[in-house]
N, C-alpha and C. Protein backbone atom coordinates (compact mmCIF):
# COMPACT_ATOMS: atom_id res chain seq x y z
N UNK A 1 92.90 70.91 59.87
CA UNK A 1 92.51 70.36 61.15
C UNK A 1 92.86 68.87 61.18
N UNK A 2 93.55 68.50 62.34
CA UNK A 2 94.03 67.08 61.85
C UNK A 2 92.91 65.80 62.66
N UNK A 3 92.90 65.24 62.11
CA UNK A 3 91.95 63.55 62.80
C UNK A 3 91.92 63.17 64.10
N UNK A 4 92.78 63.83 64.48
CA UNK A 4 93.14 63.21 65.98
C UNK A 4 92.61 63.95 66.88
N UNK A 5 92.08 64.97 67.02
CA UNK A 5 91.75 66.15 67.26
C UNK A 5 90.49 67.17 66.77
N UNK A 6 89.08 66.76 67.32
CA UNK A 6 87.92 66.92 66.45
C UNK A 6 87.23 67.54 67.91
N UNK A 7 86.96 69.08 67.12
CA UNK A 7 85.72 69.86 68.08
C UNK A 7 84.77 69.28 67.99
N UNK A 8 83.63 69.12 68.90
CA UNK A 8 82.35 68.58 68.73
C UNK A 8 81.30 69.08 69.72
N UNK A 9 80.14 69.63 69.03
CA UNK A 9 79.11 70.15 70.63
C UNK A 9 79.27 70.15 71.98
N UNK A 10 80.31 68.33 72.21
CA UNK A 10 80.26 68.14 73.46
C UNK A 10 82.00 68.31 74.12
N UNK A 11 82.42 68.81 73.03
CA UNK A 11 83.69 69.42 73.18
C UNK A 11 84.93 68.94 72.38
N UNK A 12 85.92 68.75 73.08
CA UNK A 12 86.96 68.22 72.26
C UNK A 12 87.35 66.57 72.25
N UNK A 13 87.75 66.16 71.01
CA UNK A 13 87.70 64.89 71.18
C UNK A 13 89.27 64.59 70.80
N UNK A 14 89.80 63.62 71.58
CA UNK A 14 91.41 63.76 71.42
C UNK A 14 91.74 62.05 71.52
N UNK A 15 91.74 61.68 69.96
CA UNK A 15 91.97 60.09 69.61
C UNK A 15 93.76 59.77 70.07
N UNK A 16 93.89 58.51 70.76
CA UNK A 16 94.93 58.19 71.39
C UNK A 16 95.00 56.63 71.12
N UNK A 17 96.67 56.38 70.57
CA UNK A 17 96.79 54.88 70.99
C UNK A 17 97.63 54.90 72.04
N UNK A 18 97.25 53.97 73.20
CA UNK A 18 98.20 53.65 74.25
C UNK A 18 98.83 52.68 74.37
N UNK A 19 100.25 53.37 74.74
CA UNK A 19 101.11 51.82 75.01
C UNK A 19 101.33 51.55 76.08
N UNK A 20 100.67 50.91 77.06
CA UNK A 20 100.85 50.86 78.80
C UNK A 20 102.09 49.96 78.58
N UNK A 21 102.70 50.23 80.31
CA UNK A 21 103.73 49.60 80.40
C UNK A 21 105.22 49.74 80.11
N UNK A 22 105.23 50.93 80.00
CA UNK A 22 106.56 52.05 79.52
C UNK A 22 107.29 52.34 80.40
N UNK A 23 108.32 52.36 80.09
CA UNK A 23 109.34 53.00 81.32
C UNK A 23 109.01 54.53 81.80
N UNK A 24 108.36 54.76 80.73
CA UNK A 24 108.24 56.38 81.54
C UNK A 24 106.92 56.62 80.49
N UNK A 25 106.34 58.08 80.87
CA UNK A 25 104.69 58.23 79.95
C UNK A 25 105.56 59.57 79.21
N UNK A 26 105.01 59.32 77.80
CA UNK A 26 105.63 60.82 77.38
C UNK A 26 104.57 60.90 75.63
N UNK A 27 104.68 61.49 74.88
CA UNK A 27 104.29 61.56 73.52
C UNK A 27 105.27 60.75 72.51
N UNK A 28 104.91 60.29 71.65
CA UNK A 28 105.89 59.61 71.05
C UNK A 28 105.80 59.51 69.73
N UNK A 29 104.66 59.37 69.32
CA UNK A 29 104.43 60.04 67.51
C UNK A 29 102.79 60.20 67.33
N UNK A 30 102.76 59.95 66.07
CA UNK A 30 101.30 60.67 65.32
C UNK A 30 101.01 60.05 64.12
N UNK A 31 100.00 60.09 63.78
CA UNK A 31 99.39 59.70 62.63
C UNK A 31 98.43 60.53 62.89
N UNK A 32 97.41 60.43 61.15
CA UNK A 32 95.99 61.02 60.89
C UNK A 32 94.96 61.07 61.95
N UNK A 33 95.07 59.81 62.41
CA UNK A 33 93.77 59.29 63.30
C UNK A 33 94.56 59.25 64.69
N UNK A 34 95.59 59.59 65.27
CA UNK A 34 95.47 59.40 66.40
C UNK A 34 96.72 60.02 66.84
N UNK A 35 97.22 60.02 68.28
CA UNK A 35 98.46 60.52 68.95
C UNK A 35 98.44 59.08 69.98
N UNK A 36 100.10 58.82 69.99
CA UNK A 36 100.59 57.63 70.38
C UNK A 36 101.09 58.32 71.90
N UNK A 37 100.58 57.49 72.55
CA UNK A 37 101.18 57.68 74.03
C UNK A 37 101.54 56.75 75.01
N UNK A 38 103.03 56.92 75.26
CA UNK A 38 103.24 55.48 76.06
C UNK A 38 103.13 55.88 78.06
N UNK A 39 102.58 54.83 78.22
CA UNK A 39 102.39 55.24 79.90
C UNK A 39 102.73 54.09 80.63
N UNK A 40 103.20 54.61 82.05
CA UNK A 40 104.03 53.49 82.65
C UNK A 40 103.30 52.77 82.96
N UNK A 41 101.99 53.04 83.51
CA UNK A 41 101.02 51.97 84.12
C UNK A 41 100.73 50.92 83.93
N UNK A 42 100.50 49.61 83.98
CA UNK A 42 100.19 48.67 83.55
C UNK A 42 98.16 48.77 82.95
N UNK A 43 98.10 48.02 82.26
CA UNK A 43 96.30 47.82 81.64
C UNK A 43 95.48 47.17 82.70
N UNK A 44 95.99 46.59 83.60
CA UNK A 44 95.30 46.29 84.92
C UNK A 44 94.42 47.41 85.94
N UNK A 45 93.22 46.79 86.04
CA UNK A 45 92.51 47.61 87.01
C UNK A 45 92.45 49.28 86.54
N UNK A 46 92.27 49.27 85.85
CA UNK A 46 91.91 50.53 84.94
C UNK A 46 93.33 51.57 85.66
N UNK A 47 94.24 51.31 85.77
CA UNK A 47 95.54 52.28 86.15
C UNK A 47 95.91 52.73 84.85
N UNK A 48 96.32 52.09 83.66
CA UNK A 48 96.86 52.78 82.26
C UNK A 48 95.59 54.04 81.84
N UNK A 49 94.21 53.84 82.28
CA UNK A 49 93.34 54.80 82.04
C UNK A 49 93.94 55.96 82.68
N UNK A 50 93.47 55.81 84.22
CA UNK A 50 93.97 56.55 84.71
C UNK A 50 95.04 57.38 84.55
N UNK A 51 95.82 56.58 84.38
CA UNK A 51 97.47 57.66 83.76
C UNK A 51 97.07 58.26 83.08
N UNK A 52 96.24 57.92 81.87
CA UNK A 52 96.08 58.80 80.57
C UNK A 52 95.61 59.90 81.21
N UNK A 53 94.59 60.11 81.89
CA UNK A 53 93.84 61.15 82.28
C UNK A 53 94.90 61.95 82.90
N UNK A 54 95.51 61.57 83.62
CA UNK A 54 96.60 62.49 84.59
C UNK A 54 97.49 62.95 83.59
N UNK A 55 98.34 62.45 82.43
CA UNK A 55 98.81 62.86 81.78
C UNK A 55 98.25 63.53 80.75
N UNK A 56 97.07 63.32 80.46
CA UNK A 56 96.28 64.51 79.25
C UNK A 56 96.31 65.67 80.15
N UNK A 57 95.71 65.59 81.33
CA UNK A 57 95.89 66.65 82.40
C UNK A 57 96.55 67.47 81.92
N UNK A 58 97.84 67.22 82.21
CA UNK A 58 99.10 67.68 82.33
C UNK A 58 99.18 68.59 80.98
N UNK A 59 99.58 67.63 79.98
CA UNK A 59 99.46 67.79 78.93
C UNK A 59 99.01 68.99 78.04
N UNK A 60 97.34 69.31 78.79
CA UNK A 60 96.77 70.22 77.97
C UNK A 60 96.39 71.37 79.37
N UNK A 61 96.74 70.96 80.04
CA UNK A 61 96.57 72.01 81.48
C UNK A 61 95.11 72.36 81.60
N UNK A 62 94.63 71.42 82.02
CA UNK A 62 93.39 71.46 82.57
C UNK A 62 92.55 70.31 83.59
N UNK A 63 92.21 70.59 84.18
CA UNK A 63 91.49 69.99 85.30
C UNK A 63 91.26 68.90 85.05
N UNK A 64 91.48 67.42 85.60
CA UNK A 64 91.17 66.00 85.17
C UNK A 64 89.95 65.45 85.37
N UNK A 65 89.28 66.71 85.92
CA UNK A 65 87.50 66.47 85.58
C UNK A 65 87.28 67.03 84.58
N UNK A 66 87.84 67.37 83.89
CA UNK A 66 87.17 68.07 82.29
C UNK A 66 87.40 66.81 81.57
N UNK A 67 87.98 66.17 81.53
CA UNK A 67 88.71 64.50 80.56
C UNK A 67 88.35 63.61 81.09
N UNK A 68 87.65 62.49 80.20
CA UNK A 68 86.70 61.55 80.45
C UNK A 68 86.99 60.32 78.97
N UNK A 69 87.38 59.41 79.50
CA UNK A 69 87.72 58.52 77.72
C UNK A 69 86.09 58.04 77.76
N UNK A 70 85.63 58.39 76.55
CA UNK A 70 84.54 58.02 76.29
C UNK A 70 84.30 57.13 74.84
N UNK A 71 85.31 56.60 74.75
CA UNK A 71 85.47 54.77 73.79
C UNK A 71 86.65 54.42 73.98
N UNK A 72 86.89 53.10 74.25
CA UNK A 72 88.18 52.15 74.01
C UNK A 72 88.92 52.14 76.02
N UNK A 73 87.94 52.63 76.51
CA UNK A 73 88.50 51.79 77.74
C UNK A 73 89.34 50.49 77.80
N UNK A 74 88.55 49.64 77.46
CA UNK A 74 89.14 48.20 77.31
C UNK A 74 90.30 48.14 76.05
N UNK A 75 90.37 48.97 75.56
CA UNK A 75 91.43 49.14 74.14
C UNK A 75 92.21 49.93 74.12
N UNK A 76 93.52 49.53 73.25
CA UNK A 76 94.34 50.64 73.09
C UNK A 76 94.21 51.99 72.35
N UNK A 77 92.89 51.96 71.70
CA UNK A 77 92.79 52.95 70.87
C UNK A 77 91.56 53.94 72.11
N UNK A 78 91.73 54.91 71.98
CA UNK A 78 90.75 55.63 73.13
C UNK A 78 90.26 57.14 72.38
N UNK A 79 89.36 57.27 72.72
CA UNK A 79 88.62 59.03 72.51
C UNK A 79 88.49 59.21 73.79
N UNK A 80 88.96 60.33 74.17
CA UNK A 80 89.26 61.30 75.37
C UNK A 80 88.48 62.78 75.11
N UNK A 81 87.65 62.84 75.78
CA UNK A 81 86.97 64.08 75.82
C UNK A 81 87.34 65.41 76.61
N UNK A 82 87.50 65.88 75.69
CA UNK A 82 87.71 66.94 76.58
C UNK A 82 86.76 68.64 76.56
N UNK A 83 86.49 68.87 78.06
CA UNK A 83 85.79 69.86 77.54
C UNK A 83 86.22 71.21 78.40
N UNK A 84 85.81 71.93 78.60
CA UNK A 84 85.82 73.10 79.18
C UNK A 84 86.78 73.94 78.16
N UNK A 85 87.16 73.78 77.78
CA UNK A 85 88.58 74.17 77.14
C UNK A 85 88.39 74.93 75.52
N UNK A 86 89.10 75.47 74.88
CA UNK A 86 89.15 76.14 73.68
C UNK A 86 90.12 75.04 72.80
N UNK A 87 89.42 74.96 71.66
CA UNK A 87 90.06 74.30 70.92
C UNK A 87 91.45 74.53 69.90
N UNK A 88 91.38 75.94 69.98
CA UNK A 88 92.88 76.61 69.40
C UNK A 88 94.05 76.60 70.56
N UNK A 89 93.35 76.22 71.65
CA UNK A 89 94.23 76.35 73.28
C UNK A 89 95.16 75.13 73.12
N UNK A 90 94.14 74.25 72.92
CA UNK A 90 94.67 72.74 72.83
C UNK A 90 95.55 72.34 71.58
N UNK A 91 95.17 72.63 70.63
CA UNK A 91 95.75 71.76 69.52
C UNK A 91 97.08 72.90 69.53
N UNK A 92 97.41 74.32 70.48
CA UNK A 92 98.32 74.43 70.11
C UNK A 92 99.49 73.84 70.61
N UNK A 93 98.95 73.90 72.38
CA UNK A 93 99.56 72.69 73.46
C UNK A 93 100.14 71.22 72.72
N UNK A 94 99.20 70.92 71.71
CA UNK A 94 99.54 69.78 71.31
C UNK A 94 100.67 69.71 70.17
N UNK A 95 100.52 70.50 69.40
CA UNK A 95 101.51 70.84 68.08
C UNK A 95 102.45 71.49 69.16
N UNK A 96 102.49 71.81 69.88
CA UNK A 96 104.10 71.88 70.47
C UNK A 96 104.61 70.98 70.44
N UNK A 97 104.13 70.34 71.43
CA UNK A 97 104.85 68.81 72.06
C UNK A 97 105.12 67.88 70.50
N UNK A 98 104.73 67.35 69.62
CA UNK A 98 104.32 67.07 68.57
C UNK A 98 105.25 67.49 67.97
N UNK A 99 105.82 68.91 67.72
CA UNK A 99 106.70 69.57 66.66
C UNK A 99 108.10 68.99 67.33
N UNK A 100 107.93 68.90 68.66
CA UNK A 100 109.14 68.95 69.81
C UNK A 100 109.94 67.24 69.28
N UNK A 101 108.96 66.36 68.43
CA UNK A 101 109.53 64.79 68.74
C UNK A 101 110.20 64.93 67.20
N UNK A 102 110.11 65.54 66.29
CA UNK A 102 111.09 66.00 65.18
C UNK A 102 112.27 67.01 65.29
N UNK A 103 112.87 67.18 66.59
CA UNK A 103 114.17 67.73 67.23
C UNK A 103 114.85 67.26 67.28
């Protein structure tokens, strides 16, 4: 089970560093503790949040009321909650994309 990616009572927890300010939002690598994601938005006025959410959306195909960053607003490092969802659903969604940046 990797670090980045931790079931918990209150659901899934999905550690992220962001790089606002990207030419485009996409996945871009990994480590233990986290998944790197660059997004076009700027860190102003909570828009790079926002993106995240729209792009975890996307991402894990689920409703952007289920995803809620619940640490590191103000930071690049973020926990993103996610709930409604199955946790073998997600991390497989995610090890796709993930397997896809060693192509």
């Amino acid at each position: 089970m990797p670090n980045y990616l931790i079931e918990t009572t209150d659901g899934i927890v999905f550690n992220v560093k962001l790089v606002p300010n990207s030419s485009f939002s996409k996945v871009v690598d990994f480590t233990e503790e986290y998944v790197r994601i660059k997004i076009s938005a700027p860190p102003i006025e909570n828009k790079a949040n926002k993106e995240l959410i729209e792009f975890c959306s996307d991402l894990f195909d689920v409703n952007k009321s289920k995803l809620k960053i619940i640490s590191g607003e103000k930071s690049k490092v973020k926990k993103v909650l996610i709930t409604g969802a199955k946790y073998s659903d997600i991390i497989q969604k995610l090890l796709f994309v993930l397997d896809s940046l060693h192509k």
